[in-house]
N, C-alpha and C. Protein backbone atom coordinates (compact mmCIF):
# COMPACT_ATOMS: atom_id res chain seq x y z
N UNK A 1 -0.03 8.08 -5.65
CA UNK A 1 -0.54 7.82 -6.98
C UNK A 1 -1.04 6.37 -7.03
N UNK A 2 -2.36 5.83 -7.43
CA UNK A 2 -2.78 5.35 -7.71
C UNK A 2 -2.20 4.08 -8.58
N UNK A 3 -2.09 2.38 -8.50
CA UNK A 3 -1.51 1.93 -9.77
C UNK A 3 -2.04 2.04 -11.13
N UNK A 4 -3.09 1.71 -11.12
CA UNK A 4 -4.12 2.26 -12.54
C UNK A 4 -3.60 3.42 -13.36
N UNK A 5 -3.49 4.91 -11.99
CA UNK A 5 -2.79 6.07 -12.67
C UNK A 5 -1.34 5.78 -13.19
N UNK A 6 -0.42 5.16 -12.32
CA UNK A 6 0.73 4.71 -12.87
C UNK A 6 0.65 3.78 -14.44
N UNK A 7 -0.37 3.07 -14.54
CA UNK A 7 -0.57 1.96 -15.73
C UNK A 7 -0.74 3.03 -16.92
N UNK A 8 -1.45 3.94 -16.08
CA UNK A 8 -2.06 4.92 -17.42
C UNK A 8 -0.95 5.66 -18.17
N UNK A 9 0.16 6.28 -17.13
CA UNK A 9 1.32 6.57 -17.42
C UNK A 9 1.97 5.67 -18.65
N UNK A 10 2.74 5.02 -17.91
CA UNK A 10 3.31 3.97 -18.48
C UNK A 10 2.61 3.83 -20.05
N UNK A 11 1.41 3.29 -20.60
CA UNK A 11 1.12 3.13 -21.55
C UNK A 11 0.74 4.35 -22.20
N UNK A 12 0.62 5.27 -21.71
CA UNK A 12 0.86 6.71 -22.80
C UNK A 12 2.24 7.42 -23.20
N UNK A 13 3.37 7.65 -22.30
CA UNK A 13 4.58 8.05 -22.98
C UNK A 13 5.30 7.26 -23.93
N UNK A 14 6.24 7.97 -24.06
CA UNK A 14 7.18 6.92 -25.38
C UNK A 14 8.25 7.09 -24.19
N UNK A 15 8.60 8.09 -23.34
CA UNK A 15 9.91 7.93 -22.37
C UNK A 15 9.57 7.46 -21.01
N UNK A 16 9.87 6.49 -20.49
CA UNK A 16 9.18 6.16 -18.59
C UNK A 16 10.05 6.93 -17.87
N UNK A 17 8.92 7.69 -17.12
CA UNK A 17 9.89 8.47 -15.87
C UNK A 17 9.68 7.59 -15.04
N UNK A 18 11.43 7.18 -14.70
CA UNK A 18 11.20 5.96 -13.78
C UNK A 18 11.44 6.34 -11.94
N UNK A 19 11.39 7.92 -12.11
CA UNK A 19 11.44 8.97 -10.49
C UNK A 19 9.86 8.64 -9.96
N UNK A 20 8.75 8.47 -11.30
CA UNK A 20 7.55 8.46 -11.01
C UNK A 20 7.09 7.34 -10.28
N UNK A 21 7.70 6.32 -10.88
CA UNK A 21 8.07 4.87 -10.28
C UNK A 21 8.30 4.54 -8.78
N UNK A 22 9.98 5.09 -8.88
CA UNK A 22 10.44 5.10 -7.76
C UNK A 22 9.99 6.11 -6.46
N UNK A 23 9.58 7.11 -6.70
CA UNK A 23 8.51 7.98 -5.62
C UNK A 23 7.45 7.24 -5.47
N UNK A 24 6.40 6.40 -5.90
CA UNK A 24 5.04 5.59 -5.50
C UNK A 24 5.80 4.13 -5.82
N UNK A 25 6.40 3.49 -4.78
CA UNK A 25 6.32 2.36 -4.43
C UNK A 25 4.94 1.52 -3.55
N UNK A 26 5.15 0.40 -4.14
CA UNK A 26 4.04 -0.51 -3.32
C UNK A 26 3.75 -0.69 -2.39
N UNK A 27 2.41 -0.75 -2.00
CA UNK A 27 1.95 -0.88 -0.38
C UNK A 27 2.43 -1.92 0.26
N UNK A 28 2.83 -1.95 1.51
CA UNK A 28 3.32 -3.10 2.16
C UNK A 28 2.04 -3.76 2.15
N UNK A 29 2.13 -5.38 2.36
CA UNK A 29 0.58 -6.22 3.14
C UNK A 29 0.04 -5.71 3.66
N UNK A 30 0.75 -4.98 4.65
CA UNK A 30 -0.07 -4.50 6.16
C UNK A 30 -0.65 -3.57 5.87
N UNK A 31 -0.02 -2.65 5.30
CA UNK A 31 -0.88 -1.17 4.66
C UNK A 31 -1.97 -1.52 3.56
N UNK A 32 -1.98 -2.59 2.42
CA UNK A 32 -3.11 -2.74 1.91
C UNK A 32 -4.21 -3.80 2.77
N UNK A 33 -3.90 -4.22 3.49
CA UNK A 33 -4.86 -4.37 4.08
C UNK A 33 -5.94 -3.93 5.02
N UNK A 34 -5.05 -3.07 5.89
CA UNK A 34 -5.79 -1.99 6.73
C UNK A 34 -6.32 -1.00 5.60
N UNK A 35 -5.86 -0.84 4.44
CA UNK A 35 -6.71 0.37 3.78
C UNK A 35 -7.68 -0.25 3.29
N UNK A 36 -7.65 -2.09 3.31
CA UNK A 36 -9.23 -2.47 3.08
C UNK A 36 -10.31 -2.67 3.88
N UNK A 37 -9.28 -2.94 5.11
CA UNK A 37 -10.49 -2.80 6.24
C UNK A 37 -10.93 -1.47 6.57
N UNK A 38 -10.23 -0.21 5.96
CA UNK A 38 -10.85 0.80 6.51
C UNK A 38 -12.25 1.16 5.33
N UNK A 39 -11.76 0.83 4.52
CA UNK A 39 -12.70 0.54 2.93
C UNK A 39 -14.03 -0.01 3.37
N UNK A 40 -13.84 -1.46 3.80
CA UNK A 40 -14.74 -2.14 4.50
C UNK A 40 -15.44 -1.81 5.56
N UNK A 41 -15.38 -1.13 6.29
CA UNK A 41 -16.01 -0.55 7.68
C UNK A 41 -15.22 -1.46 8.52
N UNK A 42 -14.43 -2.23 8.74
CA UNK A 42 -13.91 -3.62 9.44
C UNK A 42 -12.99 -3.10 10.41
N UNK A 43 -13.04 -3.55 11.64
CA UNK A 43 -12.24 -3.09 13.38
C UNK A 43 -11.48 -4.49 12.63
N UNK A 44 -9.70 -4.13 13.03
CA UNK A 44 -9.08 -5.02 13.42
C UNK A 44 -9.58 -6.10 14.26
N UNK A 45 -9.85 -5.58 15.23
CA UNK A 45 -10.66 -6.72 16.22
C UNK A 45 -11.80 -7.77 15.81
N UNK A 46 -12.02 -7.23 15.17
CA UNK A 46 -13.32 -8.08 14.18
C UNK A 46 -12.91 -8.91 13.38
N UNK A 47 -11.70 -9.15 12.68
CA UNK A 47 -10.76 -9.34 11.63
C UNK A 47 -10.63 -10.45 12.16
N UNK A 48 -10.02 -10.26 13.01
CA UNK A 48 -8.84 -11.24 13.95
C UNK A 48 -10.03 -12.43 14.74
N UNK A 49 -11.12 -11.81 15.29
CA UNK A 49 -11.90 -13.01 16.13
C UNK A 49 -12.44 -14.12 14.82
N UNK A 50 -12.95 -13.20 13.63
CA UNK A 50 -14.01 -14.33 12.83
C UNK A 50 -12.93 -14.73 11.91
N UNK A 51 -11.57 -14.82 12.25
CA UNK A 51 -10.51 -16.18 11.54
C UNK A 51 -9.76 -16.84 12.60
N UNK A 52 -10.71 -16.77 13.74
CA UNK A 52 -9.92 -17.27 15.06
C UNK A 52 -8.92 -17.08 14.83
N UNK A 53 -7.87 -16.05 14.59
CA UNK A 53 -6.34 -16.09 15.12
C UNK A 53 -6.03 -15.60 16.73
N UNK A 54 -5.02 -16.02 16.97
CA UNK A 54 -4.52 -15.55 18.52
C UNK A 54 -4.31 -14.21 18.16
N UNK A 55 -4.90 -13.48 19.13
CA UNK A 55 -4.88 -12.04 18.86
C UNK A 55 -3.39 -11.12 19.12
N UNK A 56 -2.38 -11.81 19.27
CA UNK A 56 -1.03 -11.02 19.36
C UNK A 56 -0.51 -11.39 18.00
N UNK A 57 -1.03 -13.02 17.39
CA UNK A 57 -0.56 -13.01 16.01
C UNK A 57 -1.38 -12.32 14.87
N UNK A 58 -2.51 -12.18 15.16
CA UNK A 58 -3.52 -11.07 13.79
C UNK A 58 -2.85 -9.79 14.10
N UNK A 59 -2.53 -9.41 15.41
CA UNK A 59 -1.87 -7.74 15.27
C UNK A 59 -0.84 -7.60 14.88
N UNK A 60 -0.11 -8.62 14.72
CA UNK A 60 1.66 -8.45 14.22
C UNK A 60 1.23 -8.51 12.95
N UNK A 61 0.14 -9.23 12.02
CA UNK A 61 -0.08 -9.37 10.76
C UNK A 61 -0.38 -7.74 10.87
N UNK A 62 -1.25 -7.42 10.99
CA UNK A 62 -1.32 -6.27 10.62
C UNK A 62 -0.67 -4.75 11.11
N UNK A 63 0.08 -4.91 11.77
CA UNK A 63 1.04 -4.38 11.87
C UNK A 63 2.88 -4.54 10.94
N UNK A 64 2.34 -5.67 9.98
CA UNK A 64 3.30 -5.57 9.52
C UNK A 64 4.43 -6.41 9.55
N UNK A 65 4.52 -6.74 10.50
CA UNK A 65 5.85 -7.93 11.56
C UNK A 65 5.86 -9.59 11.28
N UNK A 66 4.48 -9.89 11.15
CA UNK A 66 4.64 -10.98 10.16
C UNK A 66 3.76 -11.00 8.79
N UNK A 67 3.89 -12.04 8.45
CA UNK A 67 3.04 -12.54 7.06
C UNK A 67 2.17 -13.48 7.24
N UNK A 68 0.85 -13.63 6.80
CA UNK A 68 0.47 -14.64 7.16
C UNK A 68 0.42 -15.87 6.08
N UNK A 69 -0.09 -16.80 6.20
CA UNK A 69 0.26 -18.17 5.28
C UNK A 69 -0.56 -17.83 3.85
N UNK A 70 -1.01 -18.75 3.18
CA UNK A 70 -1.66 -18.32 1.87
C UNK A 70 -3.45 -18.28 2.39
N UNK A 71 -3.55 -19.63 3.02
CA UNK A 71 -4.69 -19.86 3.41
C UNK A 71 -5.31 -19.11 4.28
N UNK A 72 -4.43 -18.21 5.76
CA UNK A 72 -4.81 -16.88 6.39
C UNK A 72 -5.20 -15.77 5.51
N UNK A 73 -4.65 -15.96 4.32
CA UNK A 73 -4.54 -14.53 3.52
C UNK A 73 -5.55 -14.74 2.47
N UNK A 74 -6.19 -15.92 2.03
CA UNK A 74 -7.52 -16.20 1.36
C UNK A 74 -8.70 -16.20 2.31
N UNK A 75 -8.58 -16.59 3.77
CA UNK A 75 -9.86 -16.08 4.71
C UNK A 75 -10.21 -15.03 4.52
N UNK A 76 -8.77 -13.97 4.88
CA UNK A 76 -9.26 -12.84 4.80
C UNK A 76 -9.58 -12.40 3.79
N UNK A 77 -9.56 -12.32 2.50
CA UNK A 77 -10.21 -12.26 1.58
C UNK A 77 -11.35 -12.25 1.48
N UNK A 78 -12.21 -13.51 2.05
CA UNK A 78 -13.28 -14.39 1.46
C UNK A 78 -14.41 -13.53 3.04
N UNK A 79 -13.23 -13.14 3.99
CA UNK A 79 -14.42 -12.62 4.89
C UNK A 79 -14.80 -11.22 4.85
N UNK A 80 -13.37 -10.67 3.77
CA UNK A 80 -13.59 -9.03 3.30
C UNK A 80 -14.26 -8.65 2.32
N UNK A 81 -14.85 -9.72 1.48
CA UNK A 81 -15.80 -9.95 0.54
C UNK A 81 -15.17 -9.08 -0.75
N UNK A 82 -13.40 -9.69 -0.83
CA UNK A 82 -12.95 -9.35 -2.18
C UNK A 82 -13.09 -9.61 -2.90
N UNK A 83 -12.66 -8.69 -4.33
CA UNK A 83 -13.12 -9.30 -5.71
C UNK A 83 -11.32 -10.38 -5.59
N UNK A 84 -11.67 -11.16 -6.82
CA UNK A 84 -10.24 -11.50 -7.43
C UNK A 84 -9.48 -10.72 -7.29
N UNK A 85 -9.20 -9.47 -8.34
CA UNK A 85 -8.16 -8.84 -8.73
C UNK A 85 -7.36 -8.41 -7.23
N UNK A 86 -8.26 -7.79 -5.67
CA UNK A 86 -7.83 -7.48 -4.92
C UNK A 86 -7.31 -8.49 -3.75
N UNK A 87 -7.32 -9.84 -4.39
CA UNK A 87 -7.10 -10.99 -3.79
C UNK A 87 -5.97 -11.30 -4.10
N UNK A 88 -5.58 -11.30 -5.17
CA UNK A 88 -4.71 -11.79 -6.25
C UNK A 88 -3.79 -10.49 -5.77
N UNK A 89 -4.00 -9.35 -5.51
CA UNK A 89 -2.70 -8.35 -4.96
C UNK A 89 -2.34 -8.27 -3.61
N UNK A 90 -3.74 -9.29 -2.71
CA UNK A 90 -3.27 -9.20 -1.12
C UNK A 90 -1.90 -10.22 -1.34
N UNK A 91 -2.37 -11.56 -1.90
CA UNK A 91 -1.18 -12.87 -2.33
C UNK A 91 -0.22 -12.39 -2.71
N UNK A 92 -0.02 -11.39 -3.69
CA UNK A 92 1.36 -11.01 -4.50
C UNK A 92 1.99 -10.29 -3.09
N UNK A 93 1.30 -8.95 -2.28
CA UNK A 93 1.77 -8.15 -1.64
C UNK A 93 2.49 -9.00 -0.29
N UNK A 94 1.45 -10.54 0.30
CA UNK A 94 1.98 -10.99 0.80
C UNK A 94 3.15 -12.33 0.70
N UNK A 95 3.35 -12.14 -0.57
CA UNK A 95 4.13 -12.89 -0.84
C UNK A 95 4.34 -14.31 -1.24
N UNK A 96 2.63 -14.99 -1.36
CA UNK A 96 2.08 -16.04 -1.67
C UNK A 96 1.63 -16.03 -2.82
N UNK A 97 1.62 -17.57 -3.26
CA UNK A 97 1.28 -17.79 -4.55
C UNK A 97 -0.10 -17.24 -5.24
N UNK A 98 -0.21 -17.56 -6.10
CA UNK A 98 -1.55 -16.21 -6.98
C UNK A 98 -2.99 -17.52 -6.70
N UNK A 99 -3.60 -17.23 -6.96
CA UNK A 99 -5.29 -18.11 -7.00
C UNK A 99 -4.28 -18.54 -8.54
N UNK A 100 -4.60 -20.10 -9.07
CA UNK A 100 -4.57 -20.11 -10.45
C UNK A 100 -6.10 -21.57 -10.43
N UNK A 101 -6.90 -20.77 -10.96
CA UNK A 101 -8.25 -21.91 -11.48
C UNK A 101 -7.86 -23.25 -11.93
N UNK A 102 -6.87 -23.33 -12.63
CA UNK A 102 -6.79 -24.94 -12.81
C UNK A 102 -6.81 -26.09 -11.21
N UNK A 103 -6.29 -25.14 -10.30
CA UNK A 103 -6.29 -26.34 -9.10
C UNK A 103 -7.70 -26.20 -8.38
N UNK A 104 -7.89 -27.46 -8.23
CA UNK A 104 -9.36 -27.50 -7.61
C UNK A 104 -9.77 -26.45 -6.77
N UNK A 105 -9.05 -26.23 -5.26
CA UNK A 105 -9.50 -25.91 -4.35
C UNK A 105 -9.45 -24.03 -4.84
N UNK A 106 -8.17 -23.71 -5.87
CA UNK A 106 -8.58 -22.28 -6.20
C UNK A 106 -9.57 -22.29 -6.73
N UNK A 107 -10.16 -22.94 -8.12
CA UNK A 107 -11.56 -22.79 -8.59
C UNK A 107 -12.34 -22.55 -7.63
N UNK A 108 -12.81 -22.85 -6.50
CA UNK A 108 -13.51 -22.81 -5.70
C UNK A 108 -13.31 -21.86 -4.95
N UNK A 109 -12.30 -21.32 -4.58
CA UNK A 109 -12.57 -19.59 -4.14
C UNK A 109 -12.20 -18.97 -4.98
N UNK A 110 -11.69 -19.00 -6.56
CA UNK A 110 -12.48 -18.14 -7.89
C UNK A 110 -13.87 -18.20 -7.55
N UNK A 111 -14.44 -19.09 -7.39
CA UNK A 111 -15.96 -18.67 -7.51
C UNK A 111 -16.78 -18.44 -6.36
N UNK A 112 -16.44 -18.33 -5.23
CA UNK A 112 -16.76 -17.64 -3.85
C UNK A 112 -17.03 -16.33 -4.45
N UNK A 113 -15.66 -16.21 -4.47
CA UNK A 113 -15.01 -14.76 -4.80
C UNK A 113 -15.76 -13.59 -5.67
N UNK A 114 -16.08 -14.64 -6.66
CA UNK A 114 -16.47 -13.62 -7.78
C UNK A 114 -18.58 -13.74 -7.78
N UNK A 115 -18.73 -15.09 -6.75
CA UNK A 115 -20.42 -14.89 -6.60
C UNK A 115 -20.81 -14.50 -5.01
N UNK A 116 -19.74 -13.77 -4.50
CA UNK A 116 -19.65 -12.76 -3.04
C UNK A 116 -20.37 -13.39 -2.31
N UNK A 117 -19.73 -14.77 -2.09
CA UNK A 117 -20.55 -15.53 -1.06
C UNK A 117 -20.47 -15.16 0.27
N UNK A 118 -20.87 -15.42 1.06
CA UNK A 118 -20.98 -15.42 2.53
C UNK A 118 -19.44 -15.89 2.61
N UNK A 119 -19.01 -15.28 3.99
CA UNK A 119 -17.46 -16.31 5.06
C UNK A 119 -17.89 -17.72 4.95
N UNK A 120 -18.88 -17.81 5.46
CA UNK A 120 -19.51 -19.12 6.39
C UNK A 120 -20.20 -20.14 5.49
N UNK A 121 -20.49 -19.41 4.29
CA UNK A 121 -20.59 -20.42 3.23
C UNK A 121 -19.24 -20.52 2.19
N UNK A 122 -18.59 -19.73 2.08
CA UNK A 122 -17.56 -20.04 1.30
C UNK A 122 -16.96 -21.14 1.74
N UNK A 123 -16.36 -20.24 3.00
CA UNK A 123 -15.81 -21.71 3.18
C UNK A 123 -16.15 -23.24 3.75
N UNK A 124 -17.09 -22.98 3.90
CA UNK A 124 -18.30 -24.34 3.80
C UNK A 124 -18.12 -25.34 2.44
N UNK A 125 -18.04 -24.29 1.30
CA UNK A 125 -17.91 -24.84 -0.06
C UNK A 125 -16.85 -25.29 0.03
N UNK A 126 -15.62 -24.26 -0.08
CA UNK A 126 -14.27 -25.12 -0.20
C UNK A 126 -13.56 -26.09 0.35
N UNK A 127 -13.91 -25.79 1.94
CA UNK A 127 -12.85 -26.96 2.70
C UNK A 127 -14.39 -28.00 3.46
N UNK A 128 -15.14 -28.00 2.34
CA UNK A 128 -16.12 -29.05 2.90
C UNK A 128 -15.86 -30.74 3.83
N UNK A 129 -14.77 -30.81 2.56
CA UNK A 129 -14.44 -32.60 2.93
C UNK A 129 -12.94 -32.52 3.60
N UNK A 130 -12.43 -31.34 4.20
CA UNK A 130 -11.29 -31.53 5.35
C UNK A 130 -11.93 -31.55 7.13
């Protein structure tokens, strides 16, 4: 089930079936991410070379085994050409803090993000002066 379908739930009964709940738990990282690369047309392998990671550590990410940092987990974002909202649930799913616009460097992939810039210019924009 879908979360949306779950939301829809939720805000139409007056009683929560909370079996409905507990039967559709949340995707691990690893699983929403591979269901975006499969979304995306995107080979693991492809993933892993254009964020230069060592390729035994991008497969444990996506396999599940580790997590990656906030800033691994906004590349991939910015090279999967997510919106916000699915950015903002890779961070929650992986366990990192949310995008919040007041800090500089999030404003700046808020607005990657939401004007579907290029990898190679995004982050051109953001980490210009590091």
């Amino acid at each position: 089930m879908q979360t949306a379908d779950i939301e829809r739930m939720i805000k139409r009964t007056k009683n929560l079936n909370m079996g409905v709940i507990e039967a559709n738990p949340p995707p691990t990282f690893s699983e929403y991410v591979l269901s975006l690369l499969e979304e995306k047309g995107v080979k693991r392998s492809r993933l892993i070379l254009a964020l230069n990671m060592d390729r035994n550590y991008g497969y444990q990410i996506l396999n599940g085994t580790r997590i990656p940092t906030r800033q691994q987990i906004i590349h991939m974002a910015l090279f999967l050409g997510l919106d916000v909202a699915q950015t903002q649930k890779l961070l929650t799913l992986g366990k990192r803090e949310a995008l919040y616009v007041r800090r500089p460097e999030d404003a700046k992939i808020v607005h990657c993000l939401e004007h579907k810039m290029s990898y190679e210019k995004a982050c051109e924009f953001i980490w210009e002066n590091e």
